[in-house]
PDB file of N, CA and C in Angstrom:
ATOM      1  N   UNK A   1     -89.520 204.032  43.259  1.00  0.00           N
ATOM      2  CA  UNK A   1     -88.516 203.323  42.497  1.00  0.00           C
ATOM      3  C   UNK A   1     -87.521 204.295  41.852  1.00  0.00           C
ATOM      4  N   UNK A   2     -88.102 205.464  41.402  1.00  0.00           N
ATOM      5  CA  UNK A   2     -87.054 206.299  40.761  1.00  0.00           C
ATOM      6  C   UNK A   2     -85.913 207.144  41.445  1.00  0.00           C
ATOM      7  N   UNK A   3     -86.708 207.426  43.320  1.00  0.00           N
ATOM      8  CA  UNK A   3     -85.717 207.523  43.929  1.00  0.00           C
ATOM      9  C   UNK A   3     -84.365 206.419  44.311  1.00  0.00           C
ATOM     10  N   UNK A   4     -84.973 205.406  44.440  1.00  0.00           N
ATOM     11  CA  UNK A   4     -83.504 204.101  44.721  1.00  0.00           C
ATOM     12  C   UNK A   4     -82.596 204.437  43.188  1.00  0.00           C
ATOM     13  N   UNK A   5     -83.513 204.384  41.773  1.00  0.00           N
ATOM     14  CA  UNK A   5     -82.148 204.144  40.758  1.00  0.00           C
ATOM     15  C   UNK A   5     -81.731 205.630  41.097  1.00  0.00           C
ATOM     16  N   UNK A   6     -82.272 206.915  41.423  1.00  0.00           N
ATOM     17  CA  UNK A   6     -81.150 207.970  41.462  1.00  0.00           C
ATOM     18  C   UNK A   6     -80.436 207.880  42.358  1.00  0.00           C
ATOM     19  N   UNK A   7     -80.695 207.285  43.899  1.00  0.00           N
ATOM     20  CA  UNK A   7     -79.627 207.166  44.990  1.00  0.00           C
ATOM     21  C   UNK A   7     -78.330 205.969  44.356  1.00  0.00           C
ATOM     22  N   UNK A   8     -79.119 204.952  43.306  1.00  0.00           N
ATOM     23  CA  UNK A   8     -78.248 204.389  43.367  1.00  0.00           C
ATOM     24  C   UNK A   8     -76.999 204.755  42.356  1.00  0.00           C
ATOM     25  N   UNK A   9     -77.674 205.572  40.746  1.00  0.00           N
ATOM     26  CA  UNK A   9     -76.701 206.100  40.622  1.00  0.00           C
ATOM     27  C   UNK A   9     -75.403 207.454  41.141  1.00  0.00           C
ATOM     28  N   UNK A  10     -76.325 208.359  42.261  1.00  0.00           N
ATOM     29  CA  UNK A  10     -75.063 208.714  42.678  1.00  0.00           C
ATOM     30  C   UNK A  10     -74.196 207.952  43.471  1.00  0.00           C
ATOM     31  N   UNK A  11     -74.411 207.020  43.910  1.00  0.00           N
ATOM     32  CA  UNK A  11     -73.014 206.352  44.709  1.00  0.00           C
ATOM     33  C   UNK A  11     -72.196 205.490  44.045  1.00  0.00           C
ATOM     34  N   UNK A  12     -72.771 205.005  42.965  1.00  0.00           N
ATOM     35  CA  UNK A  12     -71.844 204.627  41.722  1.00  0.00           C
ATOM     36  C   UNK A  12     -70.996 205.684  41.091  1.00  0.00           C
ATOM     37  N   UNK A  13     -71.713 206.969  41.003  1.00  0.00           N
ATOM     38  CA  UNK A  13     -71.035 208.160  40.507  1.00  0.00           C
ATOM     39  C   UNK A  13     -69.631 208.267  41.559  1.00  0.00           C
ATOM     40  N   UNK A  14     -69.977 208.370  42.929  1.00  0.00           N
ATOM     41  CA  UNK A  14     -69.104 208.888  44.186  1.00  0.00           C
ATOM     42  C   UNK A  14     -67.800 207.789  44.274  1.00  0.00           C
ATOM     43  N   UNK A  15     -68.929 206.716  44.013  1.00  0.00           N
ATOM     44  CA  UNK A  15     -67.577 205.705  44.168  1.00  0.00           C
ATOM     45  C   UNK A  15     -66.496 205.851  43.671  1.00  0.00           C
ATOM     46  N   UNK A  16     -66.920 206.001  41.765  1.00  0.00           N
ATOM     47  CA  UNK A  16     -66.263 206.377  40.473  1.00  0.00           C
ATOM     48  C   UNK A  16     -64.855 207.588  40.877  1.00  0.00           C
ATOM     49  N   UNK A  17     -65.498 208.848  41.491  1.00  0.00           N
ATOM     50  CA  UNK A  17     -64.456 209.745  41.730  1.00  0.00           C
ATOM     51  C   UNK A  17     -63.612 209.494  42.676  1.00  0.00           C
ATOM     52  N   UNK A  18     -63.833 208.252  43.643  1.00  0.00           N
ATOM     53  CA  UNK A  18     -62.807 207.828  44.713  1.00  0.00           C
ATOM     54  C   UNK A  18     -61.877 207.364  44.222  1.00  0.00           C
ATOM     55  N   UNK A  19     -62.066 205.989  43.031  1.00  0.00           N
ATOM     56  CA  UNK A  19     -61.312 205.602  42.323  1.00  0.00           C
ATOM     57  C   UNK A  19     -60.360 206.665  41.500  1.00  0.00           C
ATOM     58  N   UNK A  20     -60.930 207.371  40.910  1.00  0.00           N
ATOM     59  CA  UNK A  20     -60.414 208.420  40.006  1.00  0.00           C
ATOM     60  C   UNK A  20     -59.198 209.082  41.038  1.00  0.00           C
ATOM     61  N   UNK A  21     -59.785 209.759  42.108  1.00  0.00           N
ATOM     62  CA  UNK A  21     -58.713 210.155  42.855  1.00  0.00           C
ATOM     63  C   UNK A  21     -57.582 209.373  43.600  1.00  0.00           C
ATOM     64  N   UNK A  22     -58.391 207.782  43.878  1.00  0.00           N
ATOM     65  CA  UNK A  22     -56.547 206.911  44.031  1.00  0.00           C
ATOM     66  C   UNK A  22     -55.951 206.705  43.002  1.00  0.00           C
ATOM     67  N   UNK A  23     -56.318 206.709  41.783  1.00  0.00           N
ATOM     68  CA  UNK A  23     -55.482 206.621  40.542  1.00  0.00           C
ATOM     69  C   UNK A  23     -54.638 207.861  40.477  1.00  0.00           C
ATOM     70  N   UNK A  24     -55.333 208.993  40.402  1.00  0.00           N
ATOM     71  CA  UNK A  24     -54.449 210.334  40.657  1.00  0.00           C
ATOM     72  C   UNK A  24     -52.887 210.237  41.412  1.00  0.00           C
ATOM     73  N   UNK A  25     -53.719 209.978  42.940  1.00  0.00           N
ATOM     74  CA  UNK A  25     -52.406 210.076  43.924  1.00  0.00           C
ATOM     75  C   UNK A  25     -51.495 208.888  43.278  1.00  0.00           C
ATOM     76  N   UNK A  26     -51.625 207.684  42.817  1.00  0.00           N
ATOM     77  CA  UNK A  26     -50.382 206.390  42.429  1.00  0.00           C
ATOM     78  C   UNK A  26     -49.821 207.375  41.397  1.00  0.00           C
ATOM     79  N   UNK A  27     -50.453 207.872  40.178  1.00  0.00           N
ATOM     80  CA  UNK A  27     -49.829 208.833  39.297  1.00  0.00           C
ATOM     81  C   UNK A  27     -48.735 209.522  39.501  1.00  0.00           C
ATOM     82  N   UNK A  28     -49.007 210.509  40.644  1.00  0.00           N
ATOM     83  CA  UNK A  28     -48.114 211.587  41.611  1.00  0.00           C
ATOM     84  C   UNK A  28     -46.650 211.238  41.975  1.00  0.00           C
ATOM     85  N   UNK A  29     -47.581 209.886  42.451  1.00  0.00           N
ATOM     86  CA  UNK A  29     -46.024 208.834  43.475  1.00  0.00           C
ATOM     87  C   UNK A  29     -45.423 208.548  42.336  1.00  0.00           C
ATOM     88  N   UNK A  30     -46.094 207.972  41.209  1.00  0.00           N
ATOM     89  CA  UNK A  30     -44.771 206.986  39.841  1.00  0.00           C
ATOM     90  C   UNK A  30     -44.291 208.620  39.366  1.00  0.00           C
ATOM     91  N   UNK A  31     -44.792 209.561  39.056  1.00  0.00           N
ATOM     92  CA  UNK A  31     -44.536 210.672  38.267  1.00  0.00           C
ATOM     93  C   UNK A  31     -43.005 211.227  39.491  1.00  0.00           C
ATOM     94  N   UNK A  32     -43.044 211.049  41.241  1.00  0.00           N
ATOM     95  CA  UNK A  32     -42.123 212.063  42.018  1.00  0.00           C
ATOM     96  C   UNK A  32     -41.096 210.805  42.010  1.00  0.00           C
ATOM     97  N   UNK A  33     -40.894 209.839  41.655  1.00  0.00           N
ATOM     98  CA  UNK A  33     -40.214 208.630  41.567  1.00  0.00           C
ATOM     99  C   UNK A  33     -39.374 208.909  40.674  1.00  0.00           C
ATOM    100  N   UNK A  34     -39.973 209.255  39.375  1.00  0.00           N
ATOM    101  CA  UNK A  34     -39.172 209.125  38.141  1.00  0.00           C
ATOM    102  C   UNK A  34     -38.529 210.253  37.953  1.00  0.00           C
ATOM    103  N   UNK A  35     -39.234 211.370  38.861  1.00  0.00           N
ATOM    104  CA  UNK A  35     -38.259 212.374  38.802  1.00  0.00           C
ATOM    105  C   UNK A  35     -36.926 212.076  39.795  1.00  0.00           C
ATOM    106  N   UNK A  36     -37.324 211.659  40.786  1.00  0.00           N
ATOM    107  CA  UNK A  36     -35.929 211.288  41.894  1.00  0.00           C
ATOM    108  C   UNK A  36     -34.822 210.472  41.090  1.00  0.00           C
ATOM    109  N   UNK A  37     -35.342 209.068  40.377  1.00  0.00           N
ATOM    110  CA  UNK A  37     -34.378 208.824  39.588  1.00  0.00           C
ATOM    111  C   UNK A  37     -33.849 209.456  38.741  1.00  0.00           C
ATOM    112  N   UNK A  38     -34.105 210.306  38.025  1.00  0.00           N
ATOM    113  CA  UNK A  38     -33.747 211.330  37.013  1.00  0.00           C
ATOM    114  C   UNK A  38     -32.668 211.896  37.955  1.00  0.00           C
ATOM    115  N   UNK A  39     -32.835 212.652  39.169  1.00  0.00           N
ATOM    116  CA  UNK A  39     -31.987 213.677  39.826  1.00  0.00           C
ATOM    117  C   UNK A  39     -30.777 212.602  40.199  1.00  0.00           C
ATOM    118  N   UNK A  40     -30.620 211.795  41.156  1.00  0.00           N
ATOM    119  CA  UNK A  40     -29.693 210.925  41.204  1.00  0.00           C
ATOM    120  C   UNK A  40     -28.940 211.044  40.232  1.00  0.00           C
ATOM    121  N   UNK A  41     -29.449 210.463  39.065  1.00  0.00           N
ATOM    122  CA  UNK A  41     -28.507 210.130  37.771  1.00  0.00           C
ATOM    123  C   UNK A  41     -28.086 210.783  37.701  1.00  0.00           C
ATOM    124  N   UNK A  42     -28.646 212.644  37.750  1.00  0.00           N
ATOM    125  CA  UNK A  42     -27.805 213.646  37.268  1.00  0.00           C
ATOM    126  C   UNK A  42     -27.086 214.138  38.088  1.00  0.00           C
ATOM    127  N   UNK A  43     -26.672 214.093  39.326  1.00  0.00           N
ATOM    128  CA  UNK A  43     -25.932 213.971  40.366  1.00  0.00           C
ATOM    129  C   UNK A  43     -24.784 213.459  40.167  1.00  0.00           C
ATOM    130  N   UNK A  44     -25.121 211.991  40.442  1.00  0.00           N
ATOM    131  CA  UNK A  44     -23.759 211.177  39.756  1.00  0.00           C
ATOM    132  C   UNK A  44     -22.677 211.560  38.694  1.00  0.00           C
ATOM    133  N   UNK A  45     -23.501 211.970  37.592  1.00  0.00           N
ATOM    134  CA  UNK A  45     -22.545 212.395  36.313  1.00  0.00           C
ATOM    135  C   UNK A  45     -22.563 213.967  36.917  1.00  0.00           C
ATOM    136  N   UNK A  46     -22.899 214.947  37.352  1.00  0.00           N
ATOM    137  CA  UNK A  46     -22.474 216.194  37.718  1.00  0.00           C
ATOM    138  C   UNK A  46     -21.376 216.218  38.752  1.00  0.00           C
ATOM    139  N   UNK A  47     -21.245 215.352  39.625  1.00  0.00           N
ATOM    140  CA  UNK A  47     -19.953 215.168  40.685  1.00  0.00           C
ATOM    141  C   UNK A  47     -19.189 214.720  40.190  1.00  0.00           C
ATOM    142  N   UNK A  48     -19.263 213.600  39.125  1.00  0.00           N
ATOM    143  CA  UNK A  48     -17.648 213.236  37.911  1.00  0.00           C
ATOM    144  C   UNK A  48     -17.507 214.558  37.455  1.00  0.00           C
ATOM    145  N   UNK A  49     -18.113 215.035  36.627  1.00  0.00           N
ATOM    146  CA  UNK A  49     -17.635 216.047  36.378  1.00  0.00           C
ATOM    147  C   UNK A  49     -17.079 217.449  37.103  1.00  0.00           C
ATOM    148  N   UNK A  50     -17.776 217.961  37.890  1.00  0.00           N
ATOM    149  CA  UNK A  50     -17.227 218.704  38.766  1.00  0.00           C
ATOM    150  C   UNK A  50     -15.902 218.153  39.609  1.00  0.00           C
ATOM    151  N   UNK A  51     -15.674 217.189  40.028  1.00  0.00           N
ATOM    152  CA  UNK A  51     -14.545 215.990  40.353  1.00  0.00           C
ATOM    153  C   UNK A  51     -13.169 216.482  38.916  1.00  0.00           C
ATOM    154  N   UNK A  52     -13.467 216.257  38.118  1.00  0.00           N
ATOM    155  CA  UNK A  52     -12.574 216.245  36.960  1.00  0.00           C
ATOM    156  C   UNK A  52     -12.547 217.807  36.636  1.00  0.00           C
ATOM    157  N   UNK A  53     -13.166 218.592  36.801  1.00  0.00           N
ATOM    158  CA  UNK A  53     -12.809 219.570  36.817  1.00  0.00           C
ATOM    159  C   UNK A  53     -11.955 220.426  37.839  1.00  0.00           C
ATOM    160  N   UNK A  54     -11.825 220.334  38.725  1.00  0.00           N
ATOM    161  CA  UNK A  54     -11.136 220.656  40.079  1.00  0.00           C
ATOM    162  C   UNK A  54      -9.758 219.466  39.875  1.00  0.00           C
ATOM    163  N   UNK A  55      -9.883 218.499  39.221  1.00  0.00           N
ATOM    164  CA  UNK A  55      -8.599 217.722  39.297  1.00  0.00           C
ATOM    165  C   UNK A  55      -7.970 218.914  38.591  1.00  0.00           C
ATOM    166  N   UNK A  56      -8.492 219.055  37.212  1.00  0.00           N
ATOM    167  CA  UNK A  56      -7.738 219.782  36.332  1.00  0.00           C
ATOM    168  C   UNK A  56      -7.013 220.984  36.494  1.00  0.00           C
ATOM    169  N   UNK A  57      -7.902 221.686  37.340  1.00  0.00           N
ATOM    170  CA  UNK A  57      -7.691 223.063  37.741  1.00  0.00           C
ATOM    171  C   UNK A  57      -5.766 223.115  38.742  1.00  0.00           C
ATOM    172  N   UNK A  58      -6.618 222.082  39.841  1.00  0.00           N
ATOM    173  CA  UNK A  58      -5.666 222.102  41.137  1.00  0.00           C
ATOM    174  C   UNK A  58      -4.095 221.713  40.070  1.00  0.00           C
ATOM    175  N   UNK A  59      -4.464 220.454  38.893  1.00  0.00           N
ATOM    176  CA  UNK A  59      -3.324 220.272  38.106  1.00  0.00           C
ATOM    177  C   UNK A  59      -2.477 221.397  37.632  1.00  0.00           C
ATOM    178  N   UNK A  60      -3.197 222.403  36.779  1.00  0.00           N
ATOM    179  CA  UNK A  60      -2.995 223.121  36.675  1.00  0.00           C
ATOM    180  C   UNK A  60      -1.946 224.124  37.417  1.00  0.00           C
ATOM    181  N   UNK A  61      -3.092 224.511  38.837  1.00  0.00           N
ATOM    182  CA  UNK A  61      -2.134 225.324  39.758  1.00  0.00           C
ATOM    183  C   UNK A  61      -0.933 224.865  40.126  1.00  0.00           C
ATOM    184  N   UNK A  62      -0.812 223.740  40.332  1.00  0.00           N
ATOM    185  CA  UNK A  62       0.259 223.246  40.664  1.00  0.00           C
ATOM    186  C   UNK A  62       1.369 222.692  40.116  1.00  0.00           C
ATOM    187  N   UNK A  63       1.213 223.264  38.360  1.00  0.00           N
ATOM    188  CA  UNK A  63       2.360 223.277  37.296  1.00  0.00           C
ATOM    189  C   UNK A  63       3.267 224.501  37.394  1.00  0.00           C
ATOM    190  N   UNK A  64       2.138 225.859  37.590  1.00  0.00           N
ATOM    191  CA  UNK A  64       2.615 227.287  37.633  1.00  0.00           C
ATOM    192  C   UNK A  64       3.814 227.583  38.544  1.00  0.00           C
ATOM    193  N   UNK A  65       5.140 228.112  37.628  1.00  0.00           N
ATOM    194  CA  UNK A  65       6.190 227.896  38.479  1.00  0.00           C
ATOM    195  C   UNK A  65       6.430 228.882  39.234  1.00  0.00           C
TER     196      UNK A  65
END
């Protein structure tokens, strides 16, 4: 009998770390997600700006008489 409850608690144990490790990997995925949205965003507002800066510039050059 004492062998079945120890077989049976390690596969409750094994199970436990399977779970543990698909929770991990969903973690990974929401954690490389939120970074992608992050980069986008900062993309967007870095090309306005770089955009408006080169307007300015080319403005510029093309005042110089």
């Amino acid at each position: 009998m004492k062998t079945l409850s120890l077989l049976s608690t390690r596969m409750y144990c094994a199970a436990a770390v399977k779970r543990q490790k698909g929770a991990t990997i969903i973690e990974y995925v929401l954690l490389a997600a939120l970074i992608g949205v992050v980069l986008i965003t900062s993309f967007g507002t870095l090309t306005d700006a770089i955009s408006t800066a080169f307007t300015t510039i080319s403005g510029k050059i093309n005042q110089t008489p």
